[in-house]
PDB file of N, CA and C in Angstrom:
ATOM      1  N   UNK A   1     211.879 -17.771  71.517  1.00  0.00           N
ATOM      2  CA  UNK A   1     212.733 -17.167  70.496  1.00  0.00           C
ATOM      3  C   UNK A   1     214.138 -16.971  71.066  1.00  0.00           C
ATOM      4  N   UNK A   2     215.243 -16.852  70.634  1.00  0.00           N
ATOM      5  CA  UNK A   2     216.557 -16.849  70.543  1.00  0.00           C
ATOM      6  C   UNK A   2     216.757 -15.515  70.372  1.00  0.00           C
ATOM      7  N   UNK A   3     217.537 -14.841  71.216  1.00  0.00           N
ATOM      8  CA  UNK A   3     217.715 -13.675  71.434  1.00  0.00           C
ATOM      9  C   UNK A   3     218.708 -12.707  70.250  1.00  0.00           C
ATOM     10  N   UNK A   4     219.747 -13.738  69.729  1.00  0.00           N
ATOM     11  CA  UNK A   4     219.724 -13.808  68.049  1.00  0.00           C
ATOM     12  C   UNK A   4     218.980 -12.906  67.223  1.00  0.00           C
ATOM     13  N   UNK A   5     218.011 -14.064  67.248  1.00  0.00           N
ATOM     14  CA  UNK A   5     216.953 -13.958  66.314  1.00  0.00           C
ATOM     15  C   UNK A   5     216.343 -12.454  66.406  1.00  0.00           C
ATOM     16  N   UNK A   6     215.942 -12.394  67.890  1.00  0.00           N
ATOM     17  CA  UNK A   6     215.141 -11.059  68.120  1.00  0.00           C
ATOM     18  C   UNK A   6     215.865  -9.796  67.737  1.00  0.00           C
ATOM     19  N   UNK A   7     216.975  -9.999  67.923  1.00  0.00           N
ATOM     20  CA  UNK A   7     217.756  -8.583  67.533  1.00  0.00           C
ATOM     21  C   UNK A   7     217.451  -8.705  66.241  1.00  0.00           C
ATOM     22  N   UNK A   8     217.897  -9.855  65.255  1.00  0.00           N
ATOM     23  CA  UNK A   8     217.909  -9.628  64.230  1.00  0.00           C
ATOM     24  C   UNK A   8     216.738  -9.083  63.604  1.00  0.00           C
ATOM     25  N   UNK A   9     215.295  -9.343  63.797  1.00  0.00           N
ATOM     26  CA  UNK A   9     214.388  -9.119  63.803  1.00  0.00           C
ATOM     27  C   UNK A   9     213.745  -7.532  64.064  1.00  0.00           C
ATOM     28  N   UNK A  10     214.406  -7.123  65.639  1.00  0.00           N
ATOM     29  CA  UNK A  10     214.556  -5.921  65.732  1.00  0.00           C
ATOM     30  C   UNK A  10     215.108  -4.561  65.269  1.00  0.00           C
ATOM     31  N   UNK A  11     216.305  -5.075  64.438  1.00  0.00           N
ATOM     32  CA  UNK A  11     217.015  -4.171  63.744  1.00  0.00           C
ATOM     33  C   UNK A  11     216.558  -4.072  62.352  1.00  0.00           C
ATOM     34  N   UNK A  12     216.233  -5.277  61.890  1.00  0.00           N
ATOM     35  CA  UNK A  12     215.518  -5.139  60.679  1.00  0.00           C
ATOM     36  C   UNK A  12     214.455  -4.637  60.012  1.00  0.00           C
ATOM     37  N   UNK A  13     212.969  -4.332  61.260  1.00  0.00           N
ATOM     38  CA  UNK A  13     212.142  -3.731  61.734  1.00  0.00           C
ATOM     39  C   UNK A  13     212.413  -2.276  62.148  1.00  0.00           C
ATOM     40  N   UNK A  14     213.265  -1.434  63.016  1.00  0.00           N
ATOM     41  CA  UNK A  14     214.127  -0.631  63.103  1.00  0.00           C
ATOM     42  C   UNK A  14     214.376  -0.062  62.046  1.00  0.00           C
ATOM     43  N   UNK A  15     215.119  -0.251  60.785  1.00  0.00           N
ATOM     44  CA  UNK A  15     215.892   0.372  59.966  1.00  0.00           C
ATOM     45  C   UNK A  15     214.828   0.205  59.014  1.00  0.00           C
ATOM     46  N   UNK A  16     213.651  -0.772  58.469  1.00  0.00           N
ATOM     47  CA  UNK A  16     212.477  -0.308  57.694  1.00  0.00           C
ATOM     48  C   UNK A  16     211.956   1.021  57.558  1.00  0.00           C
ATOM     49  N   UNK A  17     211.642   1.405  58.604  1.00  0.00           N
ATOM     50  CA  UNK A  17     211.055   2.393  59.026  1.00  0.00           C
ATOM     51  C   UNK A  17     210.847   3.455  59.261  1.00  0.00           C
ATOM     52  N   UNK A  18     212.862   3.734  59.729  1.00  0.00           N
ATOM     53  CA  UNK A  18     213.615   5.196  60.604  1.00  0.00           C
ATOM     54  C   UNK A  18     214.524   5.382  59.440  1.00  0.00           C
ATOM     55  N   UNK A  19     214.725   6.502  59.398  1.00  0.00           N
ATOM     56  CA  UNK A  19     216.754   6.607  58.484  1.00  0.00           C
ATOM     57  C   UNK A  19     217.231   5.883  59.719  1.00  0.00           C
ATOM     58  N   UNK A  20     218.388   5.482  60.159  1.00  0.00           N
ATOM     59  CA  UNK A  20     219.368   5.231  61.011  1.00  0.00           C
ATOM     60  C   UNK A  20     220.320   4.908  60.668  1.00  0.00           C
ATOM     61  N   UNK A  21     221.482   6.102  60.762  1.00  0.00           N
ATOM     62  CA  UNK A  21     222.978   6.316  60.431  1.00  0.00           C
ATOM     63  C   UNK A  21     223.389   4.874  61.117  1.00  0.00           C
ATOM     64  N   UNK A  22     223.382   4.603  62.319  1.00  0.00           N
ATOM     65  CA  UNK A  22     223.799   3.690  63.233  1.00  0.00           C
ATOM     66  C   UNK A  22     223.091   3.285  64.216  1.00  0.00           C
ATOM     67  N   UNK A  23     223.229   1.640  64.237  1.00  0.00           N
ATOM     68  CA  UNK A  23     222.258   1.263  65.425  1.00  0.00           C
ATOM     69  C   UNK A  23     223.122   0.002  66.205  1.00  0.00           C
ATOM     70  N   UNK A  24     222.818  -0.054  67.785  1.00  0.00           N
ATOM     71  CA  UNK A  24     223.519  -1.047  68.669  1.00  0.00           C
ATOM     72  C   UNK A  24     222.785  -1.689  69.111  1.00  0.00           C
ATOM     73  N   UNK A  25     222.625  -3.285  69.693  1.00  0.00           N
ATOM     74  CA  UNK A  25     221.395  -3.339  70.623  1.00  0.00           C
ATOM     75  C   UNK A  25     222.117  -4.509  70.813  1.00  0.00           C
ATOM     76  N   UNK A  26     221.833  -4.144  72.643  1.00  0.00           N
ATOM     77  CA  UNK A  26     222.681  -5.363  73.627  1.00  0.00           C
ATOM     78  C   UNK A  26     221.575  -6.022  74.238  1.00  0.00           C
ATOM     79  N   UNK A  27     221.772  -7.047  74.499  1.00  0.00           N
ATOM     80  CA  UNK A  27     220.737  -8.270  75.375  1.00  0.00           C
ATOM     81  C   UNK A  27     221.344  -7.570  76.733  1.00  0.00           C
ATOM     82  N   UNK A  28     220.651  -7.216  77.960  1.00  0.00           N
ATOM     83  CA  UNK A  28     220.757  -6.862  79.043  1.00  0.00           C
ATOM     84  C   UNK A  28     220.056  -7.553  79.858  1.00  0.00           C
ATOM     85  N   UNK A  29     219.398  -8.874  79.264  1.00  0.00           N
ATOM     86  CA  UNK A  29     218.795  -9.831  80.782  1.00  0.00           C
ATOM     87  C   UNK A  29     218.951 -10.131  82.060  1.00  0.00           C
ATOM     88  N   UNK A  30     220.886 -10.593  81.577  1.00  0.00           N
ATOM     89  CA  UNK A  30     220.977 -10.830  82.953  1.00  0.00           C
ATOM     90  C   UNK A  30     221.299  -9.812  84.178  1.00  0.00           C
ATOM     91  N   UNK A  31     221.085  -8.646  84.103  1.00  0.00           N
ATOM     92  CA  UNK A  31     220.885  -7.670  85.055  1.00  0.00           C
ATOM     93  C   UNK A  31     219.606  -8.089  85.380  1.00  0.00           C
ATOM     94  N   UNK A  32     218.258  -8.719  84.944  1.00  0.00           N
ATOM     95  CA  UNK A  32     217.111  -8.827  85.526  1.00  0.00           C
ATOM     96  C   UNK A  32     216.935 -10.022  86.408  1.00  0.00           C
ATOM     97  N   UNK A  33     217.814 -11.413  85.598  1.00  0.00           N
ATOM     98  CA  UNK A  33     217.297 -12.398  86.530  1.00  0.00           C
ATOM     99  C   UNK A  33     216.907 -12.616  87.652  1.00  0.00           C
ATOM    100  N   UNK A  34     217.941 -11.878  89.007  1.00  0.00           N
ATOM    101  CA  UNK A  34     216.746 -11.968  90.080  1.00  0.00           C
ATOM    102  C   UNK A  34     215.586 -11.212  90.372  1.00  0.00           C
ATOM    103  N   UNK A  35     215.179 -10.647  89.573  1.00  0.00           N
ATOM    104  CA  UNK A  35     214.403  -9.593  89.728  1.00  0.00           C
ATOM    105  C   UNK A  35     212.664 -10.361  89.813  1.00  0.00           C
ATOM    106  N   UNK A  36     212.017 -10.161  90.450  1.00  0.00           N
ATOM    107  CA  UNK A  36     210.634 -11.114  91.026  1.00  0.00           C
ATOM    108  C   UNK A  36     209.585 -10.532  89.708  1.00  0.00           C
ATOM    109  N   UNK A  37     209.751  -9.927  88.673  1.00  0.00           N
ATOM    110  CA  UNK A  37     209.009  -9.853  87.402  1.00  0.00           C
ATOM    111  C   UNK A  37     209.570 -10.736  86.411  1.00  0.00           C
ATOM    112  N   UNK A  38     211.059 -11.135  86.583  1.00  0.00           N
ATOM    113  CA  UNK A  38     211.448 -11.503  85.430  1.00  0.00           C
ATOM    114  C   UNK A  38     210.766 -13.161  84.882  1.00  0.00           C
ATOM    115  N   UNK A  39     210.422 -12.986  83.482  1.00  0.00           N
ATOM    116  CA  UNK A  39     209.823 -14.122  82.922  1.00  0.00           C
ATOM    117  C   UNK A  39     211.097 -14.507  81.728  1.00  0.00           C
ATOM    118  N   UNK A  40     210.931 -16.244  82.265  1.00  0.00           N
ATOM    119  CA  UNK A  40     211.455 -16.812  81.270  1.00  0.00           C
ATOM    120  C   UNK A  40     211.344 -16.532  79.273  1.00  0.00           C
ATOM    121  N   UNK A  41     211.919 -16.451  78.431  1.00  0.00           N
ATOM    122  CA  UNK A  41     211.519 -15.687  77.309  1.00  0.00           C
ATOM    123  C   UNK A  41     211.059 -14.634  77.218  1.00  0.00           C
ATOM    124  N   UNK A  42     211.495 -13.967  78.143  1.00  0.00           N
ATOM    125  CA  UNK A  42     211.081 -12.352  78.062  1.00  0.00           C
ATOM    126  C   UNK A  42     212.632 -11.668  78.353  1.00  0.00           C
ATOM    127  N   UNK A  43     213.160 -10.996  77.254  1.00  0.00           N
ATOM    128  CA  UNK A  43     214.329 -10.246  77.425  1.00  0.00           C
ATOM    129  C   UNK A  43     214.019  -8.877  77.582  1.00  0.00           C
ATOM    130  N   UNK A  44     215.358  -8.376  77.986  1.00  0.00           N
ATOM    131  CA  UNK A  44     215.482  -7.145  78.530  1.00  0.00           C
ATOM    132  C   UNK A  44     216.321  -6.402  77.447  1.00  0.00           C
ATOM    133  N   UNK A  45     216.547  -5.513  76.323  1.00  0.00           N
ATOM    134  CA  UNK A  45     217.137  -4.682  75.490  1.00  0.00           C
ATOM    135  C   UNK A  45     217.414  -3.109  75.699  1.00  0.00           C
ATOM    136  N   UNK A  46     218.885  -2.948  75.062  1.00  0.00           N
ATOM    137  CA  UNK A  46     219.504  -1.685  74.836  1.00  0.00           C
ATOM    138  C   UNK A  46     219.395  -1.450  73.908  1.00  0.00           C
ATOM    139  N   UNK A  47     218.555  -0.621  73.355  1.00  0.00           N
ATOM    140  CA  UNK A  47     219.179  -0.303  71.869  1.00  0.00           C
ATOM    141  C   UNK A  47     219.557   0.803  71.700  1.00  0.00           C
ATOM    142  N   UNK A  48     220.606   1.658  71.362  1.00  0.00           N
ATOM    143  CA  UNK A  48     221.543   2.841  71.037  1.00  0.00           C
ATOM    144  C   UNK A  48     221.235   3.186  69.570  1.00  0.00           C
ATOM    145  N   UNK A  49     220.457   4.270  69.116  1.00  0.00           N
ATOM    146  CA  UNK A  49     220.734   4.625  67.813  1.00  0.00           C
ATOM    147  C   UNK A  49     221.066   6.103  67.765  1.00  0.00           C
ATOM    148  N   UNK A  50     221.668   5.701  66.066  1.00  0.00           N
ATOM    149  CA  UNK A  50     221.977   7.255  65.843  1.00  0.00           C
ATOM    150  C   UNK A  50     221.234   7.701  64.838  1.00  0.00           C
ATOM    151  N   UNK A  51     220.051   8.466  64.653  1.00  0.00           N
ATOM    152  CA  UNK A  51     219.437   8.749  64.096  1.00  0.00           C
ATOM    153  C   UNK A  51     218.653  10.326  64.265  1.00  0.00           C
ATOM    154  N   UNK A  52     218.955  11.161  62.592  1.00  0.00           N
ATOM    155  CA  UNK A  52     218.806  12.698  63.156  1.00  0.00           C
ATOM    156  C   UNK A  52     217.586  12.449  62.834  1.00  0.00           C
ATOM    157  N   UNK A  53     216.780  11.715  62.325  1.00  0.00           N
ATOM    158  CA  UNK A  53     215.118  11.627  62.370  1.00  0.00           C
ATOM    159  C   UNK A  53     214.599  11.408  63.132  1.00  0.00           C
ATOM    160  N   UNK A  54     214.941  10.145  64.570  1.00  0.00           N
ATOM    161  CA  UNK A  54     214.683  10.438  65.389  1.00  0.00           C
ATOM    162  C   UNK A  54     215.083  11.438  66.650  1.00  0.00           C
ATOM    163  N   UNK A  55     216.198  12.538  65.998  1.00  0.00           N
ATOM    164  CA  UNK A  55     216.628  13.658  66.776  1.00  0.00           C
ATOM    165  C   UNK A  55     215.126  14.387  67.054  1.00  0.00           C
ATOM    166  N   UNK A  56     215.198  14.563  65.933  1.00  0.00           N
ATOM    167  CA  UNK A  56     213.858  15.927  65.680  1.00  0.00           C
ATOM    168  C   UNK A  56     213.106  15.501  66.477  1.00  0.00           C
ATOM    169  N   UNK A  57     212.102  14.651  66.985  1.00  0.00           N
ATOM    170  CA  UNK A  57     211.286  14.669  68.004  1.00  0.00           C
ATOM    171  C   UNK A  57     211.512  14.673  69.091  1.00  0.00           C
ATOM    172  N   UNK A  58     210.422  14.737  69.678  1.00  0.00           N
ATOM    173  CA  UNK A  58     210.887  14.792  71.298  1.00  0.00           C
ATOM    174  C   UNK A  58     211.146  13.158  71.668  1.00  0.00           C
ATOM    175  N   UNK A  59     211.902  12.829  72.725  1.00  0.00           N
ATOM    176  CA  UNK A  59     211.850  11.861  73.476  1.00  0.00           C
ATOM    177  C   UNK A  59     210.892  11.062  73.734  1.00  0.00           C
ATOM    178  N   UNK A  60     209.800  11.418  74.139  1.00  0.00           N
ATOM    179  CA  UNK A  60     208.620  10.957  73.940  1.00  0.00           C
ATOM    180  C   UNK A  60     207.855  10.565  72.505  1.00  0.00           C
ATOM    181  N   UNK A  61     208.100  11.495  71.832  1.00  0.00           N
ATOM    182  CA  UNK A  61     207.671  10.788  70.580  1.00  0.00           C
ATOM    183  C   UNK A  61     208.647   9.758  69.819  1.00  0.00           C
ATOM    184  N   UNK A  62     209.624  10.156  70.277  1.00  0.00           N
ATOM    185  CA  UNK A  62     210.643   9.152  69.158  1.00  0.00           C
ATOM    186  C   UNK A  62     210.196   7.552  70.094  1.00  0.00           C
ATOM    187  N   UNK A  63     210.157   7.725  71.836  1.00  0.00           N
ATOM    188  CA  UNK A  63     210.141   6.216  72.306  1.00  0.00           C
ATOM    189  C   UNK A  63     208.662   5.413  71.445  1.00  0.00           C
ATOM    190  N   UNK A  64     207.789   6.569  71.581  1.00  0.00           N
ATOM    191  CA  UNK A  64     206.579   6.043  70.896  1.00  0.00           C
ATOM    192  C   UNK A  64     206.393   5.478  69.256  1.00  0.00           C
ATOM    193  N   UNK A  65     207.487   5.703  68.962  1.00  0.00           N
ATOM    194  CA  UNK A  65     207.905   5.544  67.148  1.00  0.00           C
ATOM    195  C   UNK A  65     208.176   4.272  67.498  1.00  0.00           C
ATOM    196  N   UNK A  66     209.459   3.581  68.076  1.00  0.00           N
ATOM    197  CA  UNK A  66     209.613   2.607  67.992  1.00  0.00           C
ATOM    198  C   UNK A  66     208.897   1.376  68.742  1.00  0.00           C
ATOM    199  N   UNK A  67     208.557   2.090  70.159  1.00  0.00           N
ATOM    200  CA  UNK A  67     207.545   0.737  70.358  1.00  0.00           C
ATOM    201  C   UNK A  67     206.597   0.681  69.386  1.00  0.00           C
ATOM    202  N   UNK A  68     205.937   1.608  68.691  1.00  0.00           N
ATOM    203  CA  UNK A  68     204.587   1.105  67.664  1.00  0.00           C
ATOM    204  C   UNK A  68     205.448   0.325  66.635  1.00  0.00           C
ATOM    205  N   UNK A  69     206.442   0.263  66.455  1.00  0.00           N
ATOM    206  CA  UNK A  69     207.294  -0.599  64.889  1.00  0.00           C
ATOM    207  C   UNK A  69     207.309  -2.007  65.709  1.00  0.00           C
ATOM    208  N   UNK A  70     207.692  -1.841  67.114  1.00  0.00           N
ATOM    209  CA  UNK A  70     208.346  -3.256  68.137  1.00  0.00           C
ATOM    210  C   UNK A  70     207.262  -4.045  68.577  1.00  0.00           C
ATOM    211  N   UNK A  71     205.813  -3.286  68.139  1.00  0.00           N
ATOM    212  CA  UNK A  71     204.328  -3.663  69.018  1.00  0.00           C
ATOM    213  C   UNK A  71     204.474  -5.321  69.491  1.00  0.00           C
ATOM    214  N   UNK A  72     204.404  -6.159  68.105  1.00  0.00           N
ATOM    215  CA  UNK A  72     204.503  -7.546  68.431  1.00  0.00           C
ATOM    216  C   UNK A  72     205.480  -8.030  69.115  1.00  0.00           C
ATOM    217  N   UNK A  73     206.949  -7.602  68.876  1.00  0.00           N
ATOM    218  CA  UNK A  73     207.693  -8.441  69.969  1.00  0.00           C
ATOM    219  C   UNK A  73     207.699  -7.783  71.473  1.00  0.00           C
ATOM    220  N   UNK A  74     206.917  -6.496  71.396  1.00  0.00           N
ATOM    221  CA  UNK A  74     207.089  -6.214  72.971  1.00  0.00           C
ATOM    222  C   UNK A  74     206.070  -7.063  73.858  1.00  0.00           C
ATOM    223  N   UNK A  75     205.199  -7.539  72.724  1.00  0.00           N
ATOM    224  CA  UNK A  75     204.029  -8.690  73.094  1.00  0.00           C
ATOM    225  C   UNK A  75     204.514  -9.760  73.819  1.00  0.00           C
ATOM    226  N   UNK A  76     205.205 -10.208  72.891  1.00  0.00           N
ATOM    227  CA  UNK A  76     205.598 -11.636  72.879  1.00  0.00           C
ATOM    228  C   UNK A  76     207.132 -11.938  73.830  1.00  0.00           C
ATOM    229  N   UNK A  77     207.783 -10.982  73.076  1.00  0.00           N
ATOM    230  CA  UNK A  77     209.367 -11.222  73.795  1.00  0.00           C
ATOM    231  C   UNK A  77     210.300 -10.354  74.096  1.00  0.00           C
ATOM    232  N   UNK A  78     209.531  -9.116  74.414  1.00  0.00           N
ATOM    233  CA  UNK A  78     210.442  -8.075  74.943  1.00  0.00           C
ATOM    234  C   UNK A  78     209.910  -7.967  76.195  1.00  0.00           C
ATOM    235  N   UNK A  79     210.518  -7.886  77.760  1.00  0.00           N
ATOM    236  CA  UNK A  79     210.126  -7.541  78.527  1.00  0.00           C
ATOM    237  C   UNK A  79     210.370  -5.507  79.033  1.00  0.00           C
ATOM    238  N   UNK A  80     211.871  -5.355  78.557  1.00  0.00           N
ATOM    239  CA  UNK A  80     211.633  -3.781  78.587  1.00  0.00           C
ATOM    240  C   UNK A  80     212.538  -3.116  78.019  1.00  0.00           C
ATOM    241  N   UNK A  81     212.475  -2.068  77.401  1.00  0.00           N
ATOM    242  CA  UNK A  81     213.642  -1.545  76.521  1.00  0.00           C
ATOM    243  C   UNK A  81     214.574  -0.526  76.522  1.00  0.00           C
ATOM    244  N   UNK A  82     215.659   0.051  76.901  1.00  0.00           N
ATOM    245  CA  UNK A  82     216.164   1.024  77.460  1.00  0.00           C
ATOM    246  C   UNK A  82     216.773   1.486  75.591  1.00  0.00           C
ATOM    247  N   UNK A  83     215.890   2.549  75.763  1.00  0.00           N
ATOM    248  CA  UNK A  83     216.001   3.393  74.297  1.00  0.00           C
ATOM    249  C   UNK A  83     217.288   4.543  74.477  1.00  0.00           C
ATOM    250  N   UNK A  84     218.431   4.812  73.735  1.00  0.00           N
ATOM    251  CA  UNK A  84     219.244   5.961  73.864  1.00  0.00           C
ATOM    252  C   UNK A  84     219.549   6.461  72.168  1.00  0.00           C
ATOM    253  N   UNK A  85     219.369   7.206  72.032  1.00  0.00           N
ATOM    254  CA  UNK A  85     219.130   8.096  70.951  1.00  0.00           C
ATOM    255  C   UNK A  85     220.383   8.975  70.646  1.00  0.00           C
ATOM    256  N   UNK A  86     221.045   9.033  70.242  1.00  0.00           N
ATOM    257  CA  UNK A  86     222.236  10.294  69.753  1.00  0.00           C
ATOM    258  C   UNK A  86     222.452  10.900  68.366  1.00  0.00           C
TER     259      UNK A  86
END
């Protein structure tokens, strides 16, 4: 998959789901490439949202909100996700 694609995919999935005033999400791979886990088609994501629905929970629950929405692409083509919330 095309990293494109995945955002697009991701945000679209994302905003189904959550209110979200605002959302960012950067491809951050190549900080991993040398890294001795990194797999080909497996990206690395930022995603920044602003969302007071996911204010209200804790940290822990809000990360757990979105990996259960992300389940399949964290399968397939997410290797790890750096979640920031505001």
């Amino acid at each position: 998959m095309d990293i494109n694609d995945l955002i697009a995919i991701v945000k679209k999935k994302l905003k189904n789901q959550i209110h979200i005033e605002n959302m960012n999400i950067e491809d951050k791979s190549f900080l991993h490439r040398s890294h001795k886990g990194n797999q080909e088609g497996k990206f690395h994501l930022k995603i920044t949202i602003k969302s007071d629905e996911l204010k209200k929970l804790s940290k822990i629950e809000s990360n757990k909100k979105i990996y259960k929405i992300l389940d399949q692409e964290v399968k397939q083509f997410i290797h790890s996700i750096q979640i920031l919330i505001t």
